[in-house]
PDB file of N, CA and C in Angstrom:
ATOM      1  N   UNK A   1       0.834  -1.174   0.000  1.00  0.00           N
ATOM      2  CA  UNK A   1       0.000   0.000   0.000  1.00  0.00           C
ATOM      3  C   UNK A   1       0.882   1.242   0.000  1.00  0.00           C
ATOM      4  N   UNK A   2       0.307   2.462  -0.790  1.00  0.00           N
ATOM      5  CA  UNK A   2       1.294   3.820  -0.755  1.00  0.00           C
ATOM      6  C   UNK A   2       0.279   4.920  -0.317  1.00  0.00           C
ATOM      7  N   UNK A   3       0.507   5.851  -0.091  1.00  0.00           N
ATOM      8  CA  UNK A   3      -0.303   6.650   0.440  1.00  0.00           C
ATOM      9  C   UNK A   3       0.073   8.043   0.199  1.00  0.00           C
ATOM     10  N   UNK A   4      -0.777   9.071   0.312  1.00  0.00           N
ATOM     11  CA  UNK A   4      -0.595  10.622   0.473  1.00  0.00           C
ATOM     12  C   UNK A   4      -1.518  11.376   1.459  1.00  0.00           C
ATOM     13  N   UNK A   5      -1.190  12.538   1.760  1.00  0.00           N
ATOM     14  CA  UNK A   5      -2.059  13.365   2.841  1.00  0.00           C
ATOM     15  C   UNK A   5      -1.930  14.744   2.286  1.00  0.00           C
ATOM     16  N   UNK A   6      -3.247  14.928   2.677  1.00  0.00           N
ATOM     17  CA  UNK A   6      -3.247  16.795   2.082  1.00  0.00           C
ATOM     18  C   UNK A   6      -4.576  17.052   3.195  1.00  0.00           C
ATOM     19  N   UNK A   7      -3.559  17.720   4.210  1.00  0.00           N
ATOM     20  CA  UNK A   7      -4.544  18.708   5.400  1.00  0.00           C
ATOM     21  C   UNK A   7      -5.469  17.416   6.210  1.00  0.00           C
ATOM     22  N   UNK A   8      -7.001  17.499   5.731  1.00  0.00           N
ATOM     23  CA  UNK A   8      -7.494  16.331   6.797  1.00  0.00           C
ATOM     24  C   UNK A   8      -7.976  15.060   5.468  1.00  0.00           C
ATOM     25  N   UNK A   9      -7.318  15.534   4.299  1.00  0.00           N
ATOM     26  CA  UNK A   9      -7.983  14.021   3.461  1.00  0.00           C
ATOM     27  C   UNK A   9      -6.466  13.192   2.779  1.00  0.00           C
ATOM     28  N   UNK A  10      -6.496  12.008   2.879  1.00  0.00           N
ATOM     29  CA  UNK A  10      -5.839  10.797   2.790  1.00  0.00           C
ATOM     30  C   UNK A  10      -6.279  10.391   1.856  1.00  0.00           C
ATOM     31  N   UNK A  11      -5.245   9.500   1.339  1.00  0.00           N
ATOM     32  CA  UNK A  11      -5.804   8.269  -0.359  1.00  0.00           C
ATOM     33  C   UNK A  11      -4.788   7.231   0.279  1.00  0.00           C
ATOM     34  N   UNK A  12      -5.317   6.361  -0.048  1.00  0.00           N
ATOM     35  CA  UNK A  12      -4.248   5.161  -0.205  1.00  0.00           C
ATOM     36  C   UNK A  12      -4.724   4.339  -1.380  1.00  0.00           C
ATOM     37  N   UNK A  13      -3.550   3.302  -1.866  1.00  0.00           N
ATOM     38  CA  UNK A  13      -3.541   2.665  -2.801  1.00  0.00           C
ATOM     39  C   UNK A  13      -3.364   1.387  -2.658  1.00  0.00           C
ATOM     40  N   UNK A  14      -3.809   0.630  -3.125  1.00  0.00           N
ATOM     41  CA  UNK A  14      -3.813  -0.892  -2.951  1.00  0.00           C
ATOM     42  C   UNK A  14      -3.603  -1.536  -3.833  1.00  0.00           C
ATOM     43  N   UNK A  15      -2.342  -2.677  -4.064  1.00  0.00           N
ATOM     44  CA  UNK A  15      -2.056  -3.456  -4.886  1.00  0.00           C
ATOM     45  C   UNK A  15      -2.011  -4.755  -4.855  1.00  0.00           C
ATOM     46  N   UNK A  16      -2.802  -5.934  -3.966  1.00  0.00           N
ATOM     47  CA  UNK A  16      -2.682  -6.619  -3.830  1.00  0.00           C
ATOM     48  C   UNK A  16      -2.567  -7.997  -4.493  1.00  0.00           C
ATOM     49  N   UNK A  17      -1.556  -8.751  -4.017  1.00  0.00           N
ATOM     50  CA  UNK A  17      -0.917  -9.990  -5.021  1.00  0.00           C
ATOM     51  C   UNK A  17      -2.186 -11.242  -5.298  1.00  0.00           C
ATOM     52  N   UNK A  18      -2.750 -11.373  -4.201  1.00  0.00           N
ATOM     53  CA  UNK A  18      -3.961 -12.459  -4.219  1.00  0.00           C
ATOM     54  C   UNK A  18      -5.123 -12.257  -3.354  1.00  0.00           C
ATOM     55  N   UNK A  19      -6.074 -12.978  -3.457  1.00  0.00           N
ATOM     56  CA  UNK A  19      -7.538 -12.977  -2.369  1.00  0.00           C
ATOM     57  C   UNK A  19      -8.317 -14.008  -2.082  1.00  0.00           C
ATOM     58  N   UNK A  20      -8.936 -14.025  -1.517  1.00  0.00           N
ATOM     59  CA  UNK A  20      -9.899 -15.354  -0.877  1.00  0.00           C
ATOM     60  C   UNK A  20     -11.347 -15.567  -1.956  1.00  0.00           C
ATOM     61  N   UNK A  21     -10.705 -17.227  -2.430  1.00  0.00           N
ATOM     62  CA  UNK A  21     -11.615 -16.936  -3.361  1.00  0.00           C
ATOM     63  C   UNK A  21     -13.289 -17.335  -3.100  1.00  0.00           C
ATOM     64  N   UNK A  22     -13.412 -17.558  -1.696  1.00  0.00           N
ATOM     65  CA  UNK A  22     -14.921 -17.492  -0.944  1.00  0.00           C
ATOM     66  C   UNK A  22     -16.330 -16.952  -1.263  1.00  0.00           C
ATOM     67  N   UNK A  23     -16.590 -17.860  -1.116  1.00  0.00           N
ATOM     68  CA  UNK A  23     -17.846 -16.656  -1.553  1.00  0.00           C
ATOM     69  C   UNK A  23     -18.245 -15.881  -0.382  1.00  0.00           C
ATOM     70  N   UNK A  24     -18.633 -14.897  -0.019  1.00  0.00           N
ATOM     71  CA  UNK A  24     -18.703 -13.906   0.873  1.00  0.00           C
ATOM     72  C   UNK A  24     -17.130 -14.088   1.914  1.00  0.00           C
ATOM     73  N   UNK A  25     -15.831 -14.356   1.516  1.00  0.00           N
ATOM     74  CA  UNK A  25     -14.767 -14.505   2.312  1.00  0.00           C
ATOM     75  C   UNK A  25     -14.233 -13.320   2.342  1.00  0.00           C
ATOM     76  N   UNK A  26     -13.490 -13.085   3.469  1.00  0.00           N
ATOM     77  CA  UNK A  26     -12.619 -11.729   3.178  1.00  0.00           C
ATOM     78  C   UNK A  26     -10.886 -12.211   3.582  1.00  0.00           C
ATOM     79  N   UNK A  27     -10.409 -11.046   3.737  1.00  0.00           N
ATOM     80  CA  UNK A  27      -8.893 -10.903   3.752  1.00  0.00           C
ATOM     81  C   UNK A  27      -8.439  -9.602   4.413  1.00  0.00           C
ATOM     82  N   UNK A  28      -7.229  -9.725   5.142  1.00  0.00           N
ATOM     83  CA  UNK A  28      -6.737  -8.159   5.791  1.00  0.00           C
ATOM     84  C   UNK A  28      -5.660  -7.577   4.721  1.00  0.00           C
ATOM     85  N   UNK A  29      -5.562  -6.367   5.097  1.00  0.00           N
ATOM     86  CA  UNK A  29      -4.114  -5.828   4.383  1.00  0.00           C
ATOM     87  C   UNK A  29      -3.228  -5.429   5.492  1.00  0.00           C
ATOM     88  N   UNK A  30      -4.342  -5.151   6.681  1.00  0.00           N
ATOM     89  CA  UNK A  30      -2.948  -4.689   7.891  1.00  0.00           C
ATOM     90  C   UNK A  30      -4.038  -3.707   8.538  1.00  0.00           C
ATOM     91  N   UNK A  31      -3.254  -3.073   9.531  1.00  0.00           N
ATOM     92  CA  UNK A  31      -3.854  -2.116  10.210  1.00  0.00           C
ATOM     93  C   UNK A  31      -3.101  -0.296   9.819  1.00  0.00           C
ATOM     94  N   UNK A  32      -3.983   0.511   9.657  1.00  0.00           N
ATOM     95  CA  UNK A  32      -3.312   1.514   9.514  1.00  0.00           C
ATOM     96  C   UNK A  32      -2.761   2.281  10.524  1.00  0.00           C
ATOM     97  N   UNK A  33      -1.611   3.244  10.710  1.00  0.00           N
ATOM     98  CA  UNK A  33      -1.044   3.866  11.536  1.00  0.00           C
ATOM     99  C   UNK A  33      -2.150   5.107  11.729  1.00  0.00           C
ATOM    100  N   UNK A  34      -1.558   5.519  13.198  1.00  0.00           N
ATOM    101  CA  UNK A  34      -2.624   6.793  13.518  1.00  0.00           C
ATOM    102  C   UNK A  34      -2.230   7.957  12.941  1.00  0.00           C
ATOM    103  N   UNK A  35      -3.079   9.162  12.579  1.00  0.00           N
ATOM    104  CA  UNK A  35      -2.599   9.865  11.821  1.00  0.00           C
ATOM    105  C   UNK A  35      -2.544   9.930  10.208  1.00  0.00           C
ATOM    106  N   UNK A  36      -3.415   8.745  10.269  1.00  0.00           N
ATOM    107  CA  UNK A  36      -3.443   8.015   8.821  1.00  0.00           C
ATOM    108  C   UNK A  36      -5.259   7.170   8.796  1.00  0.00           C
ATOM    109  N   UNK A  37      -5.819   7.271  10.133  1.00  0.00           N
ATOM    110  CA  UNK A  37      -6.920   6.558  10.424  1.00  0.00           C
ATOM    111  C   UNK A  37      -8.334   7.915   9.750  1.00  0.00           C
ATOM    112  N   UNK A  38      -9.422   6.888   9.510  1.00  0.00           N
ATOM    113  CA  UNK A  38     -10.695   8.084   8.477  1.00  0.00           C
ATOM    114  C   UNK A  38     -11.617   8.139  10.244  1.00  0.00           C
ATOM    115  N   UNK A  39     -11.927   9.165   9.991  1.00  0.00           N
ATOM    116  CA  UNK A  39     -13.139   9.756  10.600  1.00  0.00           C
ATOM    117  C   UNK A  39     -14.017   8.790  11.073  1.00  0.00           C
ATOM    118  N   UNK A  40     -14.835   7.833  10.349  1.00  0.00           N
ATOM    119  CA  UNK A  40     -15.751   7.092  10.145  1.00  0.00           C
ATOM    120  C   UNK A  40     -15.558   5.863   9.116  1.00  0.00           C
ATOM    121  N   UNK A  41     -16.001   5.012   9.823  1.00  0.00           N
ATOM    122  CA  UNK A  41     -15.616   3.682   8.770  1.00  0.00           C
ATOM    123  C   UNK A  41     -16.273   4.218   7.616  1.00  0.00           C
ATOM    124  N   UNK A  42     -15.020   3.536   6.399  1.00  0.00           N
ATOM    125  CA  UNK A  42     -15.048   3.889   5.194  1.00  0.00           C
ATOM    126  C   UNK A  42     -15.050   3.212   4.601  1.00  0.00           C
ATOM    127  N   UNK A  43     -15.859   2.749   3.068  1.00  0.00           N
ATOM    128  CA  UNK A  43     -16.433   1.649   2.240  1.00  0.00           C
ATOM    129  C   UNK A  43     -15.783   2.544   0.732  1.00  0.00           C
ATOM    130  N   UNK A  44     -14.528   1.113   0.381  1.00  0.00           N
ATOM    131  CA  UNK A  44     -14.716   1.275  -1.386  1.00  0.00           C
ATOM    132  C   UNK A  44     -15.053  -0.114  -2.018  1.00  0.00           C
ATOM    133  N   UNK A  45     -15.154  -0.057  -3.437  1.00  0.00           N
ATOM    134  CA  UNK A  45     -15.398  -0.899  -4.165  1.00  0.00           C
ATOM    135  C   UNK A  45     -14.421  -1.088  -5.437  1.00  0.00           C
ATOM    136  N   UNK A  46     -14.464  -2.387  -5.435  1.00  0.00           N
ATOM    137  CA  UNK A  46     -13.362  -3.248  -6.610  1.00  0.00           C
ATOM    138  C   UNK A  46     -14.457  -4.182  -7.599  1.00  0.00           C
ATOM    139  N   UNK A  47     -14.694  -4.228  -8.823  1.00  0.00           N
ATOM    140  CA  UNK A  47     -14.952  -4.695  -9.385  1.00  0.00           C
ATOM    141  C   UNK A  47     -14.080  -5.198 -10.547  1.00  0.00           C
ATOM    142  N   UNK A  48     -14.176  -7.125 -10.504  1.00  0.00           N
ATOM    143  CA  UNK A  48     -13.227  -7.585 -11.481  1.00  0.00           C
ATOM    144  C   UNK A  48     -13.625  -7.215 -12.991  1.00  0.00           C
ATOM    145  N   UNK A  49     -13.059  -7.919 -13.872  1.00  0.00           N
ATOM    146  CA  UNK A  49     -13.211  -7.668 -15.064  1.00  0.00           C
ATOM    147  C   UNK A  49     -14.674  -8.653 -15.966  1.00  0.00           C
ATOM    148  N   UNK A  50     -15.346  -8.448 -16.457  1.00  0.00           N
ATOM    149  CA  UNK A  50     -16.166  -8.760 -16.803  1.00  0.00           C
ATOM    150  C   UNK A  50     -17.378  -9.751 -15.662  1.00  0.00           C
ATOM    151  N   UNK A  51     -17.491  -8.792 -14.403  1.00  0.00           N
ATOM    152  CA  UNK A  51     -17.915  -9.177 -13.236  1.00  0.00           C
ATOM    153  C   UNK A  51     -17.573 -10.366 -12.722  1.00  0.00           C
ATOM    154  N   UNK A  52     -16.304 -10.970 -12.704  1.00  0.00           N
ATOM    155  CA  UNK A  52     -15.514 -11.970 -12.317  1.00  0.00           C
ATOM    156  C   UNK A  52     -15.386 -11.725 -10.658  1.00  0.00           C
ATOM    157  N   UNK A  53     -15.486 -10.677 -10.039  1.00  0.00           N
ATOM    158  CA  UNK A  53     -15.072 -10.493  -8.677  1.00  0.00           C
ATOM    159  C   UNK A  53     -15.903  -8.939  -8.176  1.00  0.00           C
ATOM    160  N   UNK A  54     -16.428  -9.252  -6.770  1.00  0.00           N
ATOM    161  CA  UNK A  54     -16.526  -7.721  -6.877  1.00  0.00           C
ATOM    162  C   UNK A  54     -16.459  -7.702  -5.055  1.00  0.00           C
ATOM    163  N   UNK A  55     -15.646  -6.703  -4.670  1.00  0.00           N
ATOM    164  CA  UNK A  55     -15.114  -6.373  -3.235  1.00  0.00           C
ATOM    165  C   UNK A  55     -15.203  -5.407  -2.931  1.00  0.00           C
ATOM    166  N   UNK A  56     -15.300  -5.357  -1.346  1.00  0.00           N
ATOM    167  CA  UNK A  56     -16.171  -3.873  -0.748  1.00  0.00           C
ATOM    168  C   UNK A  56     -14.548  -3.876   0.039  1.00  0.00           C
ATOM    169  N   UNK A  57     -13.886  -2.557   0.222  1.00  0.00           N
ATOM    170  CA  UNK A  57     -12.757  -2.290   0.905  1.00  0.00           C
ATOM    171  C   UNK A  57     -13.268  -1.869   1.910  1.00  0.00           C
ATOM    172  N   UNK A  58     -13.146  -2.218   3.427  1.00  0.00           N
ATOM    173  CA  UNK A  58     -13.377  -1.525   4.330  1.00  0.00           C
ATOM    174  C   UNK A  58     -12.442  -0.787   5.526  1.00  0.00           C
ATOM    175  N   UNK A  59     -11.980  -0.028   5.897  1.00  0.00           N
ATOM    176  CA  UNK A  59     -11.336   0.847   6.516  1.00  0.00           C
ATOM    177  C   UNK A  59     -11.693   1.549   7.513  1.00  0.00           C
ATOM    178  N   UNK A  60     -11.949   0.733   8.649  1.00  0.00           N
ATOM    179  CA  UNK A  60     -12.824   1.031  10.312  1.00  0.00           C
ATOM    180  C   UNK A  60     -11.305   2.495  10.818  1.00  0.00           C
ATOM    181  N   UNK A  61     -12.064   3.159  11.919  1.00  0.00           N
ATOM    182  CA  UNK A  61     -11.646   3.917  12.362  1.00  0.00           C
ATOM    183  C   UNK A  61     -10.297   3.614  13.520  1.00  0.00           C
ATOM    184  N   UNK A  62     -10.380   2.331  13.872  1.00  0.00           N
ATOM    185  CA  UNK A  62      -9.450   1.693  14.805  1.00  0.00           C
ATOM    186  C   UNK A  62      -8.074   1.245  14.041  1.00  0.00           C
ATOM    187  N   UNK A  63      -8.090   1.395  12.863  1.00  0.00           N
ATOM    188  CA  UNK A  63      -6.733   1.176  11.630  1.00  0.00           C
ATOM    189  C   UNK A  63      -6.665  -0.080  11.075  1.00  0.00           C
ATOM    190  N   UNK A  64      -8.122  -0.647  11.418  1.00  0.00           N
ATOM    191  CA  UNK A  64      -8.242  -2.457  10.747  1.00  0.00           C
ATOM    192  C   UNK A  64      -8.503  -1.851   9.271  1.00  0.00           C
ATOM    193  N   UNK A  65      -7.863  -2.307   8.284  1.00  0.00           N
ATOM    194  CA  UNK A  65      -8.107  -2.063   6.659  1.00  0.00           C
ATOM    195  C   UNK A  65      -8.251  -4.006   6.151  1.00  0.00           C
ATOM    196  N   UNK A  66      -9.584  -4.258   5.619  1.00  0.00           N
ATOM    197  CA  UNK A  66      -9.748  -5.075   5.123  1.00  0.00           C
ATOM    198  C   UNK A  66     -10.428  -5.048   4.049  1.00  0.00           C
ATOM    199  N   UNK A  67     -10.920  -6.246   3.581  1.00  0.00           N
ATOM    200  CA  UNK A  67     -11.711  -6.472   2.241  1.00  0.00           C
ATOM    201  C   UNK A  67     -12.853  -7.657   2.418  1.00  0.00           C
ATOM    202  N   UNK A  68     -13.804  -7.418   1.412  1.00  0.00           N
ATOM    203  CA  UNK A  68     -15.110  -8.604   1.799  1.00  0.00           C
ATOM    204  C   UNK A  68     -15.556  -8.558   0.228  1.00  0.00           C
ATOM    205  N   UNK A  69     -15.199 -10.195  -0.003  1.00  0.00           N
ATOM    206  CA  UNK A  69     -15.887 -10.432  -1.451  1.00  0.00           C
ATOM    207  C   UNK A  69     -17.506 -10.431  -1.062  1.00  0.00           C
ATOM    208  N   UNK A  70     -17.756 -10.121  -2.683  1.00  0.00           N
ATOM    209  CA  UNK A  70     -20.066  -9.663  -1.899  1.00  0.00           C
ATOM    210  C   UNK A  70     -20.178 -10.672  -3.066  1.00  0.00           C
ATOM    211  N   UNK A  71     -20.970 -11.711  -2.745  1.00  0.00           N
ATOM    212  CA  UNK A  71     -21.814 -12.980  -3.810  1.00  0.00           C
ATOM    213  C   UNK A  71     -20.642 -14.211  -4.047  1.00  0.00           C
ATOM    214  N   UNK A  72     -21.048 -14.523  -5.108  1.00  0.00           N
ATOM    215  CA  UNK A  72     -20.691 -15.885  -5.573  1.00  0.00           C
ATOM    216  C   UNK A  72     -19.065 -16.413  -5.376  1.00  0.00           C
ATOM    217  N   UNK A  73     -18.716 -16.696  -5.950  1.00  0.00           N
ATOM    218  CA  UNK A  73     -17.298 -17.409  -5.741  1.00  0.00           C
ATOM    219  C   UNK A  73     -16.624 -16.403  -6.849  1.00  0.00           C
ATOM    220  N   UNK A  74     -15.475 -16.045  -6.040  1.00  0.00           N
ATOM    221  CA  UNK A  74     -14.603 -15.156  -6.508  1.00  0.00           C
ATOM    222  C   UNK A  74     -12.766 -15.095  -7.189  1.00  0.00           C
ATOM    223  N   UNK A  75     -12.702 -14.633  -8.150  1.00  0.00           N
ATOM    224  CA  UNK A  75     -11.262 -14.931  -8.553  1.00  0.00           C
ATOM    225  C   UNK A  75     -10.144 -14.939  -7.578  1.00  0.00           C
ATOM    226  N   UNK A  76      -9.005 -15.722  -7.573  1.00  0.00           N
ATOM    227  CA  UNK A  76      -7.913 -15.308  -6.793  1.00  0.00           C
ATOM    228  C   UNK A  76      -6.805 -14.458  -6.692  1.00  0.00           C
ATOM    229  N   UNK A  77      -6.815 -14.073  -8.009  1.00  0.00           N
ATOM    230  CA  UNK A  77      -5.981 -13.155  -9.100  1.00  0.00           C
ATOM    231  C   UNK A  77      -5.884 -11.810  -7.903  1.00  0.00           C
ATOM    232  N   UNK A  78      -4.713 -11.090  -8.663  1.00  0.00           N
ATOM    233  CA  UNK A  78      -4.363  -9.827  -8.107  1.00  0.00           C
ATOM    234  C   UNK A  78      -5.511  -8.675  -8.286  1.00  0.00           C
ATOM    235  N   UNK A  79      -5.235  -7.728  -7.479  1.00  0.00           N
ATOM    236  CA  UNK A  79      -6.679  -6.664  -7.799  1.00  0.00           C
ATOM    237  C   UNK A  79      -5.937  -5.206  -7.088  1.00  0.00           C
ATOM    238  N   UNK A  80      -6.296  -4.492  -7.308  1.00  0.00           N
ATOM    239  CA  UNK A  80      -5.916  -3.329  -6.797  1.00  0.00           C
ATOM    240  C   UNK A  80      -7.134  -2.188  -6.713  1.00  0.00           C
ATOM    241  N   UNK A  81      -6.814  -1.384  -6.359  1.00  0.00           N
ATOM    242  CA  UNK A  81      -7.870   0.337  -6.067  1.00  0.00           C
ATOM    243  C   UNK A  81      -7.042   1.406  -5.358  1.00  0.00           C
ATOM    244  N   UNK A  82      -8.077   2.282  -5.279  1.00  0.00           N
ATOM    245  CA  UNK A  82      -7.654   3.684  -4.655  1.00  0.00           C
ATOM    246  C   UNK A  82      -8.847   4.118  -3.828  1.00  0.00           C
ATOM    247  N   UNK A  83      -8.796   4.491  -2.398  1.00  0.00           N
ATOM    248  CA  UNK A  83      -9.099   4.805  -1.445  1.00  0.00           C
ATOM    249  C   UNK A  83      -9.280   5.985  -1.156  1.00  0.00           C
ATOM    250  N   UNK A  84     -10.458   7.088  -1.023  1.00  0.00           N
ATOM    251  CA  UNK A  84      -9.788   8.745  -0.397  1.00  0.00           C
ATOM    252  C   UNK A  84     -11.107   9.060   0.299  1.00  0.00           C
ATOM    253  N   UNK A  85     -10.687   9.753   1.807  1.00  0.00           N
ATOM    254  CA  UNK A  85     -10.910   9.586   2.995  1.00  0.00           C
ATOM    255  C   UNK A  85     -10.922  10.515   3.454  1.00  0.00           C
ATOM    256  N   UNK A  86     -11.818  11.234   4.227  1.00  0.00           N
ATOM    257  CA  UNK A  86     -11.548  12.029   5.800  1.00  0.00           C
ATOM    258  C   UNK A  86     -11.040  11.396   7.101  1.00  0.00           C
ATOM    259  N   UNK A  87      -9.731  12.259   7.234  1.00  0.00           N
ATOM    260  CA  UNK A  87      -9.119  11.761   8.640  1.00  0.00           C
ATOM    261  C   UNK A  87      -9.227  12.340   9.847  1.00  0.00           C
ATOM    262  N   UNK A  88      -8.733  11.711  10.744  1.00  0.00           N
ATOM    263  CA  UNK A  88      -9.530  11.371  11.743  1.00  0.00           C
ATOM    264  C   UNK A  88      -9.203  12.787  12.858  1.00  0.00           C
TER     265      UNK A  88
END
């Protein structure tokens, strides 16, 4: 993950190598440092390529950053996004 800050809003970036290919399974990326934590839990979305995968990023206020595949059985393949946030 890489990141930037400007005043109280944050982005981060996500590149991740693999995922759980579960159906409704998830996966962590880590916890974020303080100073780097959103306001209010924060929801993005990843959609694979020809609806092969589709994942809700979630980013709680305590610095847990995870992910949750939503429906059917999901690719394992790499996936990435971009994140931008009010901090905390």
């Amino acid at each position: 993950m890489t990141g930037v800050k400007s005043g109280k809003i944050a982005q981060i970036s996500i590149n991740w190598k693999s995922a759980s290919t579960d159906s409704w399974g998830s996966g962590q990326f880590g916890t974020i440092p303080e100073g780097w934590r959103p306001a209010v839990v924060t929801h993005g979305t990843w959609s694979g390529r020809d609806g092969g995968s589709q994942r809700d990023f979630i980013l709680e206020t305590n610095g847990n950053f995870r992910y949750a595949n939503c429906g059917a059985v999901q690719n394992s393949g790499a996936f990435f996004g971009t994140m931008t946030y009010i901090l905390a």
